[in-house]
N, C-alpha and C. Protein backbone atom coordinates (compact mmCIF):
# COMPACT_ATOMS: atom_id res chain seq x y z
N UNK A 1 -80.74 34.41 -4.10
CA UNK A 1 -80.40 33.04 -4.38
C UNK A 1 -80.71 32.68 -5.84
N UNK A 2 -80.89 33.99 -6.73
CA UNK A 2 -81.49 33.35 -7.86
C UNK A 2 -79.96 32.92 -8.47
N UNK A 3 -80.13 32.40 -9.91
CA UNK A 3 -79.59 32.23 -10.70
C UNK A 3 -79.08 33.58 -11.45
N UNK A 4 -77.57 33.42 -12.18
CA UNK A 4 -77.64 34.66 -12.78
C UNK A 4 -78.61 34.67 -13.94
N UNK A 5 -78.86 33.56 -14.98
CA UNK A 5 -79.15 34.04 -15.62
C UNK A 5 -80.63 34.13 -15.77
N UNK A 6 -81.46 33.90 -14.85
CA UNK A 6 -82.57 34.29 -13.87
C UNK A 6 -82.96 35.92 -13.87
N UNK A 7 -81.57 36.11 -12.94
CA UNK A 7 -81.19 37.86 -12.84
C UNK A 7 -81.18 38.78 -14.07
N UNK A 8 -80.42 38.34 -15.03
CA UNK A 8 -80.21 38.85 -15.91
C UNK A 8 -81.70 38.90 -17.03
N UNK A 9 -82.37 37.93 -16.92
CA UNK A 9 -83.96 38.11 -17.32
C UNK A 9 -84.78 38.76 -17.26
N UNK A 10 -84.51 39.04 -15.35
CA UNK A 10 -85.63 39.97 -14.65
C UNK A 10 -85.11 41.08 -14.92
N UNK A 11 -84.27 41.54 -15.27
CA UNK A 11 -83.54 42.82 -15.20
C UNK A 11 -83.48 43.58 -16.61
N UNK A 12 -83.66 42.36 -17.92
CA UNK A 12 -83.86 42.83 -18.94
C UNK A 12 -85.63 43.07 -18.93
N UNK A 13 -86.42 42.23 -18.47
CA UNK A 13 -88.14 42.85 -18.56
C UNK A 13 -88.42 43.66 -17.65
N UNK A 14 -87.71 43.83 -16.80
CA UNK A 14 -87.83 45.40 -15.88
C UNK A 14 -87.26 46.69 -16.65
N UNK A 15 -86.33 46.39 -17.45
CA UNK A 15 -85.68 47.79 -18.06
C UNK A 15 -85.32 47.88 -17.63
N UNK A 16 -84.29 47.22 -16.19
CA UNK A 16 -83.48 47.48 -15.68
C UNK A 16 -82.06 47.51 -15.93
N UNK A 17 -81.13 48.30 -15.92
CA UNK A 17 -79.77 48.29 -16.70
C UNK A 17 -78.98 49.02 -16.08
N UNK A 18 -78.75 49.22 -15.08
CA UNK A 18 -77.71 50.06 -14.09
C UNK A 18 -77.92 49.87 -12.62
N UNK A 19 -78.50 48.50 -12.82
CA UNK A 19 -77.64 48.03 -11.38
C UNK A 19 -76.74 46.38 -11.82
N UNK A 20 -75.84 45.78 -11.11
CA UNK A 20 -75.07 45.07 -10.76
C UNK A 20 -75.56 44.35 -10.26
N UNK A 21 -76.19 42.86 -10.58
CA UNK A 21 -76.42 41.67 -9.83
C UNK A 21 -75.64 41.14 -9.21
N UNK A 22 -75.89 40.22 -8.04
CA UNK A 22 -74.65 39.25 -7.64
C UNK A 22 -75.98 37.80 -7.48
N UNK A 23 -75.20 36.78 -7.22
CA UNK A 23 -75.98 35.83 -6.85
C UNK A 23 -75.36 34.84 -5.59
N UNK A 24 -75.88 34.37 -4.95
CA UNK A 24 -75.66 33.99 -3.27
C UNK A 24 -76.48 32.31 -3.59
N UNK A 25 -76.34 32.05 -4.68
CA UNK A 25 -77.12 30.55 -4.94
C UNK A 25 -75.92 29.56 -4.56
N UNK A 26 -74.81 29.40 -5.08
CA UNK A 26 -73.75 28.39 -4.67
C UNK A 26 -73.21 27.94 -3.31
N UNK A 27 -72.99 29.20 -2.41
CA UNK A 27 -72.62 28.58 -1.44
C UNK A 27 -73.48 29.66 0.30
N UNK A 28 -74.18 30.56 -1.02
CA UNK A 28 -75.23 31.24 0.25
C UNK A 28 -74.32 31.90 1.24
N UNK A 29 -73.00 32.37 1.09
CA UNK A 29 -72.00 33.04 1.86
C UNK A 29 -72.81 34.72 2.49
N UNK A 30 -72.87 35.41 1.35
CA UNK A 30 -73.82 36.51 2.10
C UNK A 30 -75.35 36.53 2.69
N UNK A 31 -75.98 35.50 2.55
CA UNK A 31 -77.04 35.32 3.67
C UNK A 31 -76.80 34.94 4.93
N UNK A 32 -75.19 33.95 4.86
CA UNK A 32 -74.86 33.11 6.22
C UNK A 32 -74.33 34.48 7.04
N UNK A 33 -73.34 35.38 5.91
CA UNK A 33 -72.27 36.54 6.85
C UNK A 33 -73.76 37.54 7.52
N UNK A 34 -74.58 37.16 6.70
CA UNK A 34 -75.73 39.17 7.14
C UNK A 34 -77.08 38.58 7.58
N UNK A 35 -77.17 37.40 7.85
CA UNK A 35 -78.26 37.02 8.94
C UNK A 35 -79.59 36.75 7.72
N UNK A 36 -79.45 36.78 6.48
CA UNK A 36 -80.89 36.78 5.40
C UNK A 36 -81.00 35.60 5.46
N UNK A 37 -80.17 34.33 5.41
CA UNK A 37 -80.09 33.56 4.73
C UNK A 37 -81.39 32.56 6.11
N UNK A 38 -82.58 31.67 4.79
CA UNK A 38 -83.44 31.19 5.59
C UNK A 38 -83.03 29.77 5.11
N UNK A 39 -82.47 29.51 6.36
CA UNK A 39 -81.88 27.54 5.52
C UNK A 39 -82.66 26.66 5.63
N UNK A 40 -84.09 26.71 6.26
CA UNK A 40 -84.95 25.60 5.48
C UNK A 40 -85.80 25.66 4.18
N UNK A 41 -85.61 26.74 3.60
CA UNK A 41 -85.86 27.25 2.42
C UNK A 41 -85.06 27.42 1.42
N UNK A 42 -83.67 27.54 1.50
CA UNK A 42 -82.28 27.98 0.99
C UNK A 42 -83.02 29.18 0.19
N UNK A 43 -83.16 29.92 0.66
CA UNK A 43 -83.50 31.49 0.17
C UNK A 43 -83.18 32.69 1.26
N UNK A 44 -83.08 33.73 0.55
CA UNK A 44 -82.77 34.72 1.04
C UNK A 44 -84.08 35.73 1.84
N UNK A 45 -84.33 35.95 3.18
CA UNK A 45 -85.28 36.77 3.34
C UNK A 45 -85.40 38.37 2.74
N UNK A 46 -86.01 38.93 1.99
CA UNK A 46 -86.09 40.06 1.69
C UNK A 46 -86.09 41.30 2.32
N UNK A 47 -84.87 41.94 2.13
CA UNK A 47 -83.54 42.72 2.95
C UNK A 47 -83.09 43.94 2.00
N UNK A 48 -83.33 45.12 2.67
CA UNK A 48 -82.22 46.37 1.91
C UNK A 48 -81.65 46.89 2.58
N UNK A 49 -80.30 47.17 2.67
CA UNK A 49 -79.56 47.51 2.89
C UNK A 49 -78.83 49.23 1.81
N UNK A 50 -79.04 49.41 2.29
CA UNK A 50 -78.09 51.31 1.86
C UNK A 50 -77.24 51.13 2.77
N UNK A 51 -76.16 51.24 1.85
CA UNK A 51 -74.55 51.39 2.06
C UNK A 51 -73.96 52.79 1.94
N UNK A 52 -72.73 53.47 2.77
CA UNK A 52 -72.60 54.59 2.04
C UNK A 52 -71.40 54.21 1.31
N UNK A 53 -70.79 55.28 0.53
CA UNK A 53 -69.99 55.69 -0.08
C UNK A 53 -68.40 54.90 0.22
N UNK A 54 -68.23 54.50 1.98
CA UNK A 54 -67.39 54.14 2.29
C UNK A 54 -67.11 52.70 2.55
N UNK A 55 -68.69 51.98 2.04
CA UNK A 55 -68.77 50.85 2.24
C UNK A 55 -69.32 50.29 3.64
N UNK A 56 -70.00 51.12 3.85
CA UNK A 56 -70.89 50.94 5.76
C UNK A 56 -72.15 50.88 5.48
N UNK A 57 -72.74 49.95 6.05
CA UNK A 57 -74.08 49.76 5.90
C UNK A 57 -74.60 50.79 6.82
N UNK A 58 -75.58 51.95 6.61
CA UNK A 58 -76.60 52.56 7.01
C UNK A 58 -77.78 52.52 7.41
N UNK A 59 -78.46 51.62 6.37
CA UNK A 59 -79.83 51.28 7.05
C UNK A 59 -79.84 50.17 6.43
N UNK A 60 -80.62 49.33 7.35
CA UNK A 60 -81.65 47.84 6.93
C UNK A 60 -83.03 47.81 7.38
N UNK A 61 -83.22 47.42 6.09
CA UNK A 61 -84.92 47.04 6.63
C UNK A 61 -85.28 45.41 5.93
N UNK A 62 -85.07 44.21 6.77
CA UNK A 62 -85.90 43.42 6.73
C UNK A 62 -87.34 43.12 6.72
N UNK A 63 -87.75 42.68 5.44
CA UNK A 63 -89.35 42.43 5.29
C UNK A 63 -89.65 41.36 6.00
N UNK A 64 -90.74 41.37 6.70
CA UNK A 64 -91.09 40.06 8.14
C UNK A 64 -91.76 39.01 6.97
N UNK A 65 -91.70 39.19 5.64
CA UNK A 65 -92.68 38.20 4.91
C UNK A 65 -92.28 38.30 3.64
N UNK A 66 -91.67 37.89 3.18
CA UNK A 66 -90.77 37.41 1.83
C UNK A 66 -91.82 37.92 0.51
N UNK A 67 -92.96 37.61 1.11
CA UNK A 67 -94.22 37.81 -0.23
C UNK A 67 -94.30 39.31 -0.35
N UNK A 68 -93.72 40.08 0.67
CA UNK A 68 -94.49 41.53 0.85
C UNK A 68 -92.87 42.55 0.15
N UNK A 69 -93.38 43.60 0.03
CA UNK A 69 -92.85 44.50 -0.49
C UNK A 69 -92.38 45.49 0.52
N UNK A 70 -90.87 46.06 0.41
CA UNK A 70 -90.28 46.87 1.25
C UNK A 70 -90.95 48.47 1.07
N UNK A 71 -90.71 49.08 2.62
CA UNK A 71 -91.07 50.34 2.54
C UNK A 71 -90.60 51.11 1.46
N UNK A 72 -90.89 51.57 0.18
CA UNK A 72 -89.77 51.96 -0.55
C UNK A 72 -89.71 53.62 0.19
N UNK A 73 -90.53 54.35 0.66
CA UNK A 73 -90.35 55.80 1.52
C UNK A 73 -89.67 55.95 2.30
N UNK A 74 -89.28 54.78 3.11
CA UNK A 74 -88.28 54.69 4.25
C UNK A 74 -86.91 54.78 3.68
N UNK A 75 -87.00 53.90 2.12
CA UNK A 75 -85.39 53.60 2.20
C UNK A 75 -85.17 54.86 1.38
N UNK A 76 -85.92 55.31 0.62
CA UNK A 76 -85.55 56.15 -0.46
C UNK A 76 -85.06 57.79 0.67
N UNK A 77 -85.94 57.84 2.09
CA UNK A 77 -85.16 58.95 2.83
C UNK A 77 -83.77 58.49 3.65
N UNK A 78 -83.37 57.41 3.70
CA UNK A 78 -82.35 56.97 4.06
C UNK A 78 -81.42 57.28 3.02
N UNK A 79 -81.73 56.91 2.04
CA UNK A 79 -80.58 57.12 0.82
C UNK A 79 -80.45 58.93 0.49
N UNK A 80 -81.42 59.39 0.53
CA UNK A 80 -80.99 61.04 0.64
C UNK A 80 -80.22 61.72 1.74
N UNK A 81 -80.98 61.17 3.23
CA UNK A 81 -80.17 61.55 4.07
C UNK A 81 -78.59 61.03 3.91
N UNK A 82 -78.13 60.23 3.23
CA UNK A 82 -76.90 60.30 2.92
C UNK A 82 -76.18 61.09 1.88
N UNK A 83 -77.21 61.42 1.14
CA UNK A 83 -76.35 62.33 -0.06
C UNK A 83 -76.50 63.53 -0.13
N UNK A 84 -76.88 63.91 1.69
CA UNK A 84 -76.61 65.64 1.28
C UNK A 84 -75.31 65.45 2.98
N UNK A 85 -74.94 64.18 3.19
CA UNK A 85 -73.85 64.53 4.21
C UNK A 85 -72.37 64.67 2.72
C-alpha cells in the first residue's frame, strides 16, 4: 500500500535495483483479488508469494503479524524447487 515514491526510496537505501515495484495504495485491487488486503487498516498483510515461470502461484506464506519477518528458508527452498523443474 505504499506509495511509489515511498518504494522507490526504500529500494534506493536497500541497494535494491532489480526488482519491479507495484503499488496497491489507490484502489487496493490486489489485496481485495488475494485475500492480503486488511480494511480496517487499509494495509496489506505481509504475504509472499513465488510464482512460476507460467504465472501460477506456488507457494504462499502469510505472516500472522505484519511486524514479523517471513521465513526467508522456506521461501528461498520453494523458489529452487522450482528452478530445477
Amino acid at each position: 500500500m505504499d506509495l511509489p515514491f515511498a518504494q522507490k526510496r526504500w529500494c534506493g537505501a536497500a541497494g535494491v535495483d532489480k526488482v519491479t515495484t507495484l503499488s496497491d495504495h489507490r484502489d487496493a485491487s490486489f489485496g481485495t483479488a488475494y485475500g492480503t488486503l486488511i480494511k480496517e487498516l487499509r494495509l496489506l498483510a505481509r504475504c509472499v508469494f513465488v510464482v512460476d515461470r507460467d504465472g501460477v502461484i506456488r507457494y504462499i506464506q502469510l505472516v500472522k503479524e505484519v511486524t514479523k519477518e517471513p521465513d526467508y528458508a522456506s521461501i528461498l527452498e520453494a523458489v529452487k524447487k522450482l528452478l530445477k523443474k
